[in-house]
PDB file of N, CA and C in Angstrom:
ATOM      1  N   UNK A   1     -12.681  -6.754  -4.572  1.00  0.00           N
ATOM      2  CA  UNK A   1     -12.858  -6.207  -3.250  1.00  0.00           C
ATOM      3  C   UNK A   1     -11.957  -4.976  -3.121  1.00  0.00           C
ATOM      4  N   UNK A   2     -12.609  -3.817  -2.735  1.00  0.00           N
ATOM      5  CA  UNK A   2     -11.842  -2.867  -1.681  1.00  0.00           C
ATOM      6  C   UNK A   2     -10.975  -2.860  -1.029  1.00  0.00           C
ATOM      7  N   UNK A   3     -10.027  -2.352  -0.508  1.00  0.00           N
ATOM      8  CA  UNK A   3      -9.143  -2.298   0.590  1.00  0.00           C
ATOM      9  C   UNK A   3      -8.005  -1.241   1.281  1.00  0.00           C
ATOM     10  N   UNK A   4      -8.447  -0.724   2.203  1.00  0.00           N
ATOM     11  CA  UNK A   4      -7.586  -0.162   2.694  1.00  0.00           C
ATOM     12  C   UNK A   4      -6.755  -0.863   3.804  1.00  0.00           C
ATOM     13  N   UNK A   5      -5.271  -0.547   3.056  1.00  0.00           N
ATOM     14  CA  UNK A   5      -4.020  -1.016   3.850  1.00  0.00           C
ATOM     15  C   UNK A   5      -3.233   0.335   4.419  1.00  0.00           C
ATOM     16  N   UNK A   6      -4.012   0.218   5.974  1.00  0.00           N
ATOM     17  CA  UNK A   6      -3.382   1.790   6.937  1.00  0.00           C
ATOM     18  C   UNK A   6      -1.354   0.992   7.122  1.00  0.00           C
ATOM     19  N   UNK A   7      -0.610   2.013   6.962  1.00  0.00           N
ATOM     20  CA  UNK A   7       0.681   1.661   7.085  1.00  0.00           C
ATOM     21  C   UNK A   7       1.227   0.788   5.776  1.00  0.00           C
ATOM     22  N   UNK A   8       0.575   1.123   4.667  1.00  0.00           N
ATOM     23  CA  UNK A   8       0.959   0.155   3.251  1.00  0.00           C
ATOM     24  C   UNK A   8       1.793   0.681   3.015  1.00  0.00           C
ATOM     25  N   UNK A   9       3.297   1.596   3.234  1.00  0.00           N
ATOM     26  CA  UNK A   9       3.971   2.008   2.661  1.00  0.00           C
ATOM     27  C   UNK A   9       5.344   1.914   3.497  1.00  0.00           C
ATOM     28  N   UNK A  10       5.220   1.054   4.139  1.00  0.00           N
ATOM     29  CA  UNK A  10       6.018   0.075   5.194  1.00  0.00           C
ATOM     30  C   UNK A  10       6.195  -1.294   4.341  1.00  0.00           C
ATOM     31  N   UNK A  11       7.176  -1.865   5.003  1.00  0.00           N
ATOM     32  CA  UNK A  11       7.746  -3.048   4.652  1.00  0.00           C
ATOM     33  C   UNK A  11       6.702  -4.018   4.418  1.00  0.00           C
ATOM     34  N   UNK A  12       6.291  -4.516   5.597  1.00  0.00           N
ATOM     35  CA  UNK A  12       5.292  -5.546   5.672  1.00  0.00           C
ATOM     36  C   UNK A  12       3.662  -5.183   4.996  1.00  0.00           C
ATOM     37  N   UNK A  13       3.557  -4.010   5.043  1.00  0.00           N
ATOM     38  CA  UNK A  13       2.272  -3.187   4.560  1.00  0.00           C
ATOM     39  C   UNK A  13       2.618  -3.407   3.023  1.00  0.00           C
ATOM     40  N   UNK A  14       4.113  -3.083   2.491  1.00  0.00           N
ATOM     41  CA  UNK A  14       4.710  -3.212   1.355  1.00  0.00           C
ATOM     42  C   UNK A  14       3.973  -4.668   0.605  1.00  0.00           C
ATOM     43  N   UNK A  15       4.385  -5.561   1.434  1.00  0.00           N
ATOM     44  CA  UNK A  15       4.177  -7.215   0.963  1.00  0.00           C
ATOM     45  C   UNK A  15       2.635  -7.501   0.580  1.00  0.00           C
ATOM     46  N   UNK A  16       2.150  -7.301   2.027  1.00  0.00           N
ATOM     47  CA  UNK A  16       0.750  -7.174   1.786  1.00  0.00           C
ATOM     48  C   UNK A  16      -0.271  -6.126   1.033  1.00  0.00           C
ATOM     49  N   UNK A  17       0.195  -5.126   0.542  1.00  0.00           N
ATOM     50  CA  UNK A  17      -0.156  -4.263  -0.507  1.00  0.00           C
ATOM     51  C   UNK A  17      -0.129  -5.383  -2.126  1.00  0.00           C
ATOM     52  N   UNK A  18       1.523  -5.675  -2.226  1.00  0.00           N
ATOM     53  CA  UNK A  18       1.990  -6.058  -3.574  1.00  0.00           C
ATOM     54  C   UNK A  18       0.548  -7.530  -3.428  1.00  0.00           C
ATOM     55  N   UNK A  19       0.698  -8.479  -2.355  1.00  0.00           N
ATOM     56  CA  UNK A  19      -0.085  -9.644  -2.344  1.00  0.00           C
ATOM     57  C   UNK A  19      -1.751  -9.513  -3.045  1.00  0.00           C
ATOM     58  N   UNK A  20      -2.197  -8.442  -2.354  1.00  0.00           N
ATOM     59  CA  UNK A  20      -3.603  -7.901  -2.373  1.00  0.00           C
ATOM     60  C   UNK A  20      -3.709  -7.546  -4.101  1.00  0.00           C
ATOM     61  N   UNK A  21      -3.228  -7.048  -4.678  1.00  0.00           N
ATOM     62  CA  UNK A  21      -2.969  -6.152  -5.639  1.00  0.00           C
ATOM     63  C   UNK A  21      -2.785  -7.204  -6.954  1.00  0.00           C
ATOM     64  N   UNK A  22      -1.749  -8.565  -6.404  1.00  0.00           N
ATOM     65  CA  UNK A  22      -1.664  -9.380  -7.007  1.00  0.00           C
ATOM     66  C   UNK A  22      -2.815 -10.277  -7.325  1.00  0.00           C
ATOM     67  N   UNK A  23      -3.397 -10.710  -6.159  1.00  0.00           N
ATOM     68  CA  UNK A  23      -5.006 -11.315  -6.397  1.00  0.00           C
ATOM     69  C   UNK A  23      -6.565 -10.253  -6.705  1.00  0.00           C
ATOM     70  N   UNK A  24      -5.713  -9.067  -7.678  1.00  0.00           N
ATOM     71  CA  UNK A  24      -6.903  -8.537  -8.033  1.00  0.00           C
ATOM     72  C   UNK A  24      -7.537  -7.511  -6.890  1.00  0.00           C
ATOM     73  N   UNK A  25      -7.366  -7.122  -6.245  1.00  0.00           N
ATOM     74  CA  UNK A  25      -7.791  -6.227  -5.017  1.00  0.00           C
ATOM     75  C   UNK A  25      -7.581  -4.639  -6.077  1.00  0.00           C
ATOM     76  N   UNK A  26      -8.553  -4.045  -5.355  1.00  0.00           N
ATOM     77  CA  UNK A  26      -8.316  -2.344  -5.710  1.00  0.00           C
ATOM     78  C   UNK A  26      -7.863  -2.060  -3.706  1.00  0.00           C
ATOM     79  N   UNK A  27      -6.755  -1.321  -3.463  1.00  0.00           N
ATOM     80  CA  UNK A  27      -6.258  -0.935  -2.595  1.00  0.00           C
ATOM     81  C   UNK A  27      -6.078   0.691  -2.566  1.00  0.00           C
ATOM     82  N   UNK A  28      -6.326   1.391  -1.463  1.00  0.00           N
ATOM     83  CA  UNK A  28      -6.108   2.468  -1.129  1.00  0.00           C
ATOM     84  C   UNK A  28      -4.818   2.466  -0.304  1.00  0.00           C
ATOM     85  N   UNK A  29      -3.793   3.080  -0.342  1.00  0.00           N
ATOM     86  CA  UNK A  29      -2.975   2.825   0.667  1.00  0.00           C
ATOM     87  C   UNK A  29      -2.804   3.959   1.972  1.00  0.00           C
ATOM     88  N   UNK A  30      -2.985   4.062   3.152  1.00  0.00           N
ATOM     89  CA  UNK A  30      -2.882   5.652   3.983  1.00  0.00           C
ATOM     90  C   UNK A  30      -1.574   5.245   5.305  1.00  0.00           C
ATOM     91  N   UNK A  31      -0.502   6.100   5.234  1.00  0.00           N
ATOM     92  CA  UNK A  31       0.478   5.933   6.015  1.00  0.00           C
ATOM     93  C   UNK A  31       0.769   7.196   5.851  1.00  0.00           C
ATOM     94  N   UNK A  32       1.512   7.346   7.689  1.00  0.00           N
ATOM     95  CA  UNK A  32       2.000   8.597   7.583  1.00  0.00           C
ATOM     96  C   UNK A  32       3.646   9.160   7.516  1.00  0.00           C
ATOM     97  N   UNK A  33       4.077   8.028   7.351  1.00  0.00           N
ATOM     98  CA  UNK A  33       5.326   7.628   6.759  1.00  0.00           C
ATOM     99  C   UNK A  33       6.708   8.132   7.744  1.00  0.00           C
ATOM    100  N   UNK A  34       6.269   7.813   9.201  1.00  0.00           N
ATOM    101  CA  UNK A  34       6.892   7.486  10.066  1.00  0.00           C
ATOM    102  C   UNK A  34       8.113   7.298  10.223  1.00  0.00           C
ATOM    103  N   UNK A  35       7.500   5.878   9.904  1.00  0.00           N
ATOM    104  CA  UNK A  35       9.163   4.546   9.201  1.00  0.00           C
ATOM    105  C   UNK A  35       9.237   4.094   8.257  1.00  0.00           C
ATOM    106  N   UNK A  36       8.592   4.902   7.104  1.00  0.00           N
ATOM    107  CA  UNK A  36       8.928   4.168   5.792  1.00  0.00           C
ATOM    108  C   UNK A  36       8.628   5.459   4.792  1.00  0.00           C
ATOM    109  N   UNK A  37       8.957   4.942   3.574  1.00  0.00           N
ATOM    110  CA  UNK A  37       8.826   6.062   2.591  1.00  0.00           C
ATOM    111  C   UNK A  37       8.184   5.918   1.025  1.00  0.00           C
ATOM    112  N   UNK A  38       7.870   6.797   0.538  1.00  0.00           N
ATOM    113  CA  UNK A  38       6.709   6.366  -0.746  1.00  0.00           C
ATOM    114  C   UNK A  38       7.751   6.325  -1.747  1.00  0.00           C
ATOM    115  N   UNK A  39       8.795   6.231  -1.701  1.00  0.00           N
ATOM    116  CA  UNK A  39       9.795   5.886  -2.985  1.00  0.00           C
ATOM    117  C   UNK A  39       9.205   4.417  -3.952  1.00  0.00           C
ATOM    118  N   UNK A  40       8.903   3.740  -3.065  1.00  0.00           N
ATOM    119  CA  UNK A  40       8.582   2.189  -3.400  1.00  0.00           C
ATOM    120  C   UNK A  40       6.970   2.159  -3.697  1.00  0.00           C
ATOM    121  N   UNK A  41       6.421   2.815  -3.733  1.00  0.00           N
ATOM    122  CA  UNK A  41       4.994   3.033  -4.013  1.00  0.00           C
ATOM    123  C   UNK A  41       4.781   2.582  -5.336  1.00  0.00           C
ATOM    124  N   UNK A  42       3.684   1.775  -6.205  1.00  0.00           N
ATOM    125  CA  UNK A  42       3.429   2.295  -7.304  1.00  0.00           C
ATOM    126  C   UNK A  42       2.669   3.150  -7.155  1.00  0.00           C
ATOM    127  N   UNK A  43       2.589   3.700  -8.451  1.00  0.00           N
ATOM    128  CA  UNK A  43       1.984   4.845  -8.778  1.00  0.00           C
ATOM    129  C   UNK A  43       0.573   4.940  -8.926  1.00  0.00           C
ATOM    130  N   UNK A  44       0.325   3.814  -9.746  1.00  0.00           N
ATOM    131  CA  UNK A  44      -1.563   3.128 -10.240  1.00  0.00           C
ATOM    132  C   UNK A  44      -2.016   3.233  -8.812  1.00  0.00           C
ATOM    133  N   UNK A  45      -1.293   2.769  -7.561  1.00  0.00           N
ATOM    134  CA  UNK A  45      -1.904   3.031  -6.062  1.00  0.00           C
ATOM    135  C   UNK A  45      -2.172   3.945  -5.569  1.00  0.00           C
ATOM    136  N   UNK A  46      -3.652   4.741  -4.840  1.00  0.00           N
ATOM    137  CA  UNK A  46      -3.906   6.138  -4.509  1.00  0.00           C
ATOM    138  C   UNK A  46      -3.491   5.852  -3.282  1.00  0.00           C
ATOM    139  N   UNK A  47      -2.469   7.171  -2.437  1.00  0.00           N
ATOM    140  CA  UNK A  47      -1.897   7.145  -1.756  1.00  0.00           C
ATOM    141  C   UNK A  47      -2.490   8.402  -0.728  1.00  0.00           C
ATOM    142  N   UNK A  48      -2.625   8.286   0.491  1.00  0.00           N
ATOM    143  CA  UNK A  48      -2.855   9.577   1.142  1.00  0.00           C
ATOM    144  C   UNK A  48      -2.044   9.162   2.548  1.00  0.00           C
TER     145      UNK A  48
END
């Protein structure tokens, strides 16, 4: 399955990114990085 996680580059977006990702998910991640920052990103994740 697909998925976009809006705010995945946040804490909790963080968890639920790594979770999704873990059971096989392809994830897009889109945040505008507000309150959080793409340091912690992987990379294999397309980020906008």
């Amino acid at each position: 399955m697909s998925v976009l996680a809006t705010g995945g580059a946040g804490y909790v977006g963080g968890v639920a990114v790594d979770q999704l990702v873990t059971r096989g998910n392809s994830v897009v991640i889109v945040d505008n990085l507000s309150r959080s920052s793409p340091n912690g990103l992987p990379a294999s994740i397309p980020f906008y």
